[in-house]
C-alpha atoms as a PDB file:
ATOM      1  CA  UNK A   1     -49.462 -41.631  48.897  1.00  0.00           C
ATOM      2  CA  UNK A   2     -52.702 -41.554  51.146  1.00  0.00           C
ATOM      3  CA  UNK A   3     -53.895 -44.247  53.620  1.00  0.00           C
ATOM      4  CA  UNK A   4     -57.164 -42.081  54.401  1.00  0.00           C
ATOM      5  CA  UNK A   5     -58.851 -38.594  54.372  1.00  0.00           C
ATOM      6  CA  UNK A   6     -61.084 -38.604  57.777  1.00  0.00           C
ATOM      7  CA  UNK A   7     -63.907 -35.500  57.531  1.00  0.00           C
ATOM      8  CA  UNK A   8     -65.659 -34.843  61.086  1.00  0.00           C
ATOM      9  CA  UNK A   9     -69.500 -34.345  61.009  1.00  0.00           C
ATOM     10  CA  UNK A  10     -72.197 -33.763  63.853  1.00  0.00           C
ATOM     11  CA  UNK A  11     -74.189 -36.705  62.567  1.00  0.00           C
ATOM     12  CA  UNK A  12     -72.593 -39.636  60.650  1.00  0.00           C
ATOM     13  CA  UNK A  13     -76.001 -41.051  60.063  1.00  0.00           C
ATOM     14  CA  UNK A  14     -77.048 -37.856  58.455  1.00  0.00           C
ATOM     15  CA  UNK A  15     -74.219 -37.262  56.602  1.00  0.00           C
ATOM     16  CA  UNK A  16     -73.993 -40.898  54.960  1.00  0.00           C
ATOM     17  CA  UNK A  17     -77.046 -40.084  52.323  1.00  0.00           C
ATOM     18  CA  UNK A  18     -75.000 -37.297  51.096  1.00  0.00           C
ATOM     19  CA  UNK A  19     -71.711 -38.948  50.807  1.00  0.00           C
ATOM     20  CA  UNK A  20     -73.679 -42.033  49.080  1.00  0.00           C
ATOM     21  CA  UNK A  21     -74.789 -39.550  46.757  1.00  0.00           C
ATOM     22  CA  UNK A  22     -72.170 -37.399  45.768  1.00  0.00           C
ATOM     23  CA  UNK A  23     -69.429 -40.179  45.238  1.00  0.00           C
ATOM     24  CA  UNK A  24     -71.796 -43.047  43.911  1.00  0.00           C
ATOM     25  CA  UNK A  25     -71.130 -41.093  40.479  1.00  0.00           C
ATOM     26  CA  UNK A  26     -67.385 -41.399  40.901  1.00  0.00           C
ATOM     27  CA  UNK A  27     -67.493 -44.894  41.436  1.00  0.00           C
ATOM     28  CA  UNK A  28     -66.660 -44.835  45.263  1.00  0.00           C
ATOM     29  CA  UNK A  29     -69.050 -46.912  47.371  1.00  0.00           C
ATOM     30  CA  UNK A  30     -69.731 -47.236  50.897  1.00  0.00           C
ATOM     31  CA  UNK A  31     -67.847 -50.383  52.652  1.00  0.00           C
ATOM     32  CA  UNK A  32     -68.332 -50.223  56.173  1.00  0.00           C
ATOM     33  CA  UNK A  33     -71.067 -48.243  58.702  1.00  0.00           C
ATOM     34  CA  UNK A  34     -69.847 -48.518  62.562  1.00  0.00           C
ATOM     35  CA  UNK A  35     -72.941 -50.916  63.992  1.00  0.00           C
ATOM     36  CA  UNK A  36     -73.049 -47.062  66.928  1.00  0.00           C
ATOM     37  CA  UNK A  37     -72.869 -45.157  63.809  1.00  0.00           C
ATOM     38  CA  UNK A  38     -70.271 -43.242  64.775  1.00  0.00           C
ATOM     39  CA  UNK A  39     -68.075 -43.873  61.713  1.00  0.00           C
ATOM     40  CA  UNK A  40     -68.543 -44.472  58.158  1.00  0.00           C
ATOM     41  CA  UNK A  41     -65.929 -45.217  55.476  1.00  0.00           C
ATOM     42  CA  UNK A  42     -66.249 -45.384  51.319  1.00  0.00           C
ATOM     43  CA  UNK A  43     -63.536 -46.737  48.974  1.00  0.00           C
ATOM     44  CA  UNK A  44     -63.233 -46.844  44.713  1.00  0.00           C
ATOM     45  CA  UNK A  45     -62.369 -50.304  44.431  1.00  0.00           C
ATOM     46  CA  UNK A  46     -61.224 -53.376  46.605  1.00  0.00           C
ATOM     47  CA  UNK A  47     -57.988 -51.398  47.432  1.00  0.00           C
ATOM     48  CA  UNK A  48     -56.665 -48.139  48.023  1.00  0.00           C
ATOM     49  CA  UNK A  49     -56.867 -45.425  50.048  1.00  0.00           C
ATOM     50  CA  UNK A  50     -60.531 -44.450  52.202  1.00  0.00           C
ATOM     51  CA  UNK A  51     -62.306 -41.533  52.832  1.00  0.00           C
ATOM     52  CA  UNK A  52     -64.024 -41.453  56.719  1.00  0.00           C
ATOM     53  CA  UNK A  53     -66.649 -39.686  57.986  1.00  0.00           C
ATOM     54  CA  UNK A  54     -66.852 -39.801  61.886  1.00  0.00           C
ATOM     55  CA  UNK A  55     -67.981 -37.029  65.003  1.00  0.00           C
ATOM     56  CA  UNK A  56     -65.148 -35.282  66.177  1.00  0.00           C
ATOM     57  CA  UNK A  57     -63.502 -37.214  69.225  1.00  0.00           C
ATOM     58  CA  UNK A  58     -63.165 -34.717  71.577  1.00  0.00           C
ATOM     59  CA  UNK A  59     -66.732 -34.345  71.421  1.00  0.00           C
ATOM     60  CA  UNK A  60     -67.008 -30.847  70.704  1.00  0.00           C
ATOM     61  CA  UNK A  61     -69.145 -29.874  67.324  1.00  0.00           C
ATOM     62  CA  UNK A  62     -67.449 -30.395  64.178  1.00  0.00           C
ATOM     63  CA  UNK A  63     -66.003 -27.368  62.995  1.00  0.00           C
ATOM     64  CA  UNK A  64     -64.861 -26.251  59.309  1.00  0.00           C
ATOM     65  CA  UNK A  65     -61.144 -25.569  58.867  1.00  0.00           C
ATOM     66  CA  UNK A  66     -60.256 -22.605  56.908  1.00  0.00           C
ATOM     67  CA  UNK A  67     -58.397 -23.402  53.681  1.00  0.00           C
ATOM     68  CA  UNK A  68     -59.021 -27.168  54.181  1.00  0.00           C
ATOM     69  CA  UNK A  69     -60.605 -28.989  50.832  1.00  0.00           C
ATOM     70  CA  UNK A  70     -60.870 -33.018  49.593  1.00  0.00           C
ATOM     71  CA  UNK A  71     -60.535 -33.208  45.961  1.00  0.00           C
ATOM     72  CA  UNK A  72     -61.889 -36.189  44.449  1.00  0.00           C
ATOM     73  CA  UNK A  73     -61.084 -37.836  40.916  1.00  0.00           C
ATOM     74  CA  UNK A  74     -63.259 -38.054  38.281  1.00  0.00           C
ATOM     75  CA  UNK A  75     -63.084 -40.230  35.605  1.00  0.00           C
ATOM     76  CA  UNK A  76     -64.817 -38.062  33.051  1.00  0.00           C
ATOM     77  CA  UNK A  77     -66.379 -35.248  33.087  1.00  0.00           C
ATOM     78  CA  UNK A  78     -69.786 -36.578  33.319  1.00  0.00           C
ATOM     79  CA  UNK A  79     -68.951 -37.707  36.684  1.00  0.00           C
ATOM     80  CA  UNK A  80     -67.942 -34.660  37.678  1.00  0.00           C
ATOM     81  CA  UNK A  81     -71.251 -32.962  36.728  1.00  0.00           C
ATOM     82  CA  UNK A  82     -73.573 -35.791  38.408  1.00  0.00           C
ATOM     83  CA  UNK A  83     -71.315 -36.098  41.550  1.00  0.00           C
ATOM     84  CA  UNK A  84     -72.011 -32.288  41.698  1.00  0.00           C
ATOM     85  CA  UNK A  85     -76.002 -32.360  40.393  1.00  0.00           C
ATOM     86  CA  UNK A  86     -75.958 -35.184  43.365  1.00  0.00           C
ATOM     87  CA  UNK A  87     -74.495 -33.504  46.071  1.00  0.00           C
ATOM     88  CA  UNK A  88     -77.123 -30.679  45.166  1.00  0.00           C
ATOM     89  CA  UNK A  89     -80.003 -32.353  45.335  1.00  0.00           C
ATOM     90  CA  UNK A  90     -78.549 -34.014  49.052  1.00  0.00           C
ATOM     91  CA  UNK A  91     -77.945 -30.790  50.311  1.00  0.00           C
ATOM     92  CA  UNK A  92     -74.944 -29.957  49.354  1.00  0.00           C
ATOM     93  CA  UNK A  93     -74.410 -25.731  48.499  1.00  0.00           C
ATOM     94  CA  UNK A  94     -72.712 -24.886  45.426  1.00  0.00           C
ATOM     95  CA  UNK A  95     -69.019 -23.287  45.368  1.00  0.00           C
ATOM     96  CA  UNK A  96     -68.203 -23.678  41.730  1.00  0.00           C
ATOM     97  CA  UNK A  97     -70.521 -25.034  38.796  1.00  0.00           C
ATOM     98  CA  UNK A  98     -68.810 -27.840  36.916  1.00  0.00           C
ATOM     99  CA  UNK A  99     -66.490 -26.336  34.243  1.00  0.00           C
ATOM    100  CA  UNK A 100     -63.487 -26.153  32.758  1.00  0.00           C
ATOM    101  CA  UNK A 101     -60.389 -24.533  35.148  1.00  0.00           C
ATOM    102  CA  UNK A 102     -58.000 -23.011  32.353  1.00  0.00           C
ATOM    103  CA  UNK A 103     -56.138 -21.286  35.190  1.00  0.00           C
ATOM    104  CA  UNK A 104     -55.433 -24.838  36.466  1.00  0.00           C
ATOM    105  CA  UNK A 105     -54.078 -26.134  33.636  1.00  0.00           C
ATOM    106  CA  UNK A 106     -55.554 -27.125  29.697  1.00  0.00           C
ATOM    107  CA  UNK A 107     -57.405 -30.129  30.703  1.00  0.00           C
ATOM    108  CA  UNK A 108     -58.750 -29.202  33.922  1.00  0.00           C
ATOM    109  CA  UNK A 109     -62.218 -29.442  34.530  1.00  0.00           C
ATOM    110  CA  UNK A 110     -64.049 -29.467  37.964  1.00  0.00           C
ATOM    111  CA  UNK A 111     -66.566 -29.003  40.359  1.00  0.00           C
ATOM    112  CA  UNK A 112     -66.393 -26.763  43.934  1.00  0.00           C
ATOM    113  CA  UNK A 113     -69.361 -27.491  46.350  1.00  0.00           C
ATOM    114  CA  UNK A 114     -69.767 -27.720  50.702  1.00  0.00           C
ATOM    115  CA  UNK A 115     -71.237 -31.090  52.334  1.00  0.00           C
ATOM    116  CA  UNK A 116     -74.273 -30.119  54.710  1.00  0.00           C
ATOM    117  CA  UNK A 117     -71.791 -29.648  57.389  1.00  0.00           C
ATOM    118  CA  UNK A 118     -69.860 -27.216  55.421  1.00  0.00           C
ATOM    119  CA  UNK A 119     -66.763 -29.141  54.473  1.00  0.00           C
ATOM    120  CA  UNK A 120     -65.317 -27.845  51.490  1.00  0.00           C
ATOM    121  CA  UNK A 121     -65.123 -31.114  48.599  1.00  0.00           C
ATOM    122  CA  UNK A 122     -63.762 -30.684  44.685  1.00  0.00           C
ATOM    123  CA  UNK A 123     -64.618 -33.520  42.027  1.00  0.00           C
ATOM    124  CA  UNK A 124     -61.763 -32.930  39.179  1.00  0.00           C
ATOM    125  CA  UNK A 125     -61.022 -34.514  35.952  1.00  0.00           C
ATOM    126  CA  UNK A 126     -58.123 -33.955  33.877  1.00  0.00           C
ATOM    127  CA  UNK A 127     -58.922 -34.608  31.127  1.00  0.00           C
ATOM    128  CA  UNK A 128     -62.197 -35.550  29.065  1.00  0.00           C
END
């Protein structure tokens, strides 16, 4: 369904420890850093769709939109707690502890947290 999710940031090179962090425990890895650092991509295996980090392009500061979230999926819901205990520890501020989300279905069980620039991100597993 997706090609790519594309989050803006005042700093890529900044931002890239974080994102290293907090999706390392999903299984998504880092595949290509812009040589200007101006971009930054990961990917969960040798296919499929990419998440981008990158500065806004019409060079103002990167601003939060209002409503806006990227959910990520977890295999298990160990990965959801150490993508969350990661993102912590990088700087990351906490919008939801991992847990179970009854209200989002039996089997729901996720994380809520911000990026240093304030992005909103969810790590979700449904399922154990």
């Amino acid at each position: 369904m997706f090609s790519h999710v594309t989050i803006d940031v005042d700093d890529v090179a900044r931002a890239i420890p974080f994102y290293d962090a907090f999706l390392g425990p999903l299984g998504i890895t880092r595949i290509w850093t812009d040589e200007g650092g101006g971009f930054a991509g990961w990917r969960k295996g040798e296919a499929g769709p990419m998440l981008y980090l990158t500065r806004p392009f019409d060079g103002r500061p990167a601003a939060v939109g209002n409503g806006w979230m990227c959910a990520l999926a977890a295999d298990n819901h160990d990965s959801v707690r150490a993508a969350w205990e990661a993102a912590m520890a990088h700087g990351g501020s906490d919008e939801g502890a991992p847990g179970p989300r009854p209200h989002y279905g039996p089997d729901y069980f996720g994380a809520y947290l911000r990026d240093p620039d304030g992005n909103k991100l969810h790590v979700v597993c449904r399922g154990s």
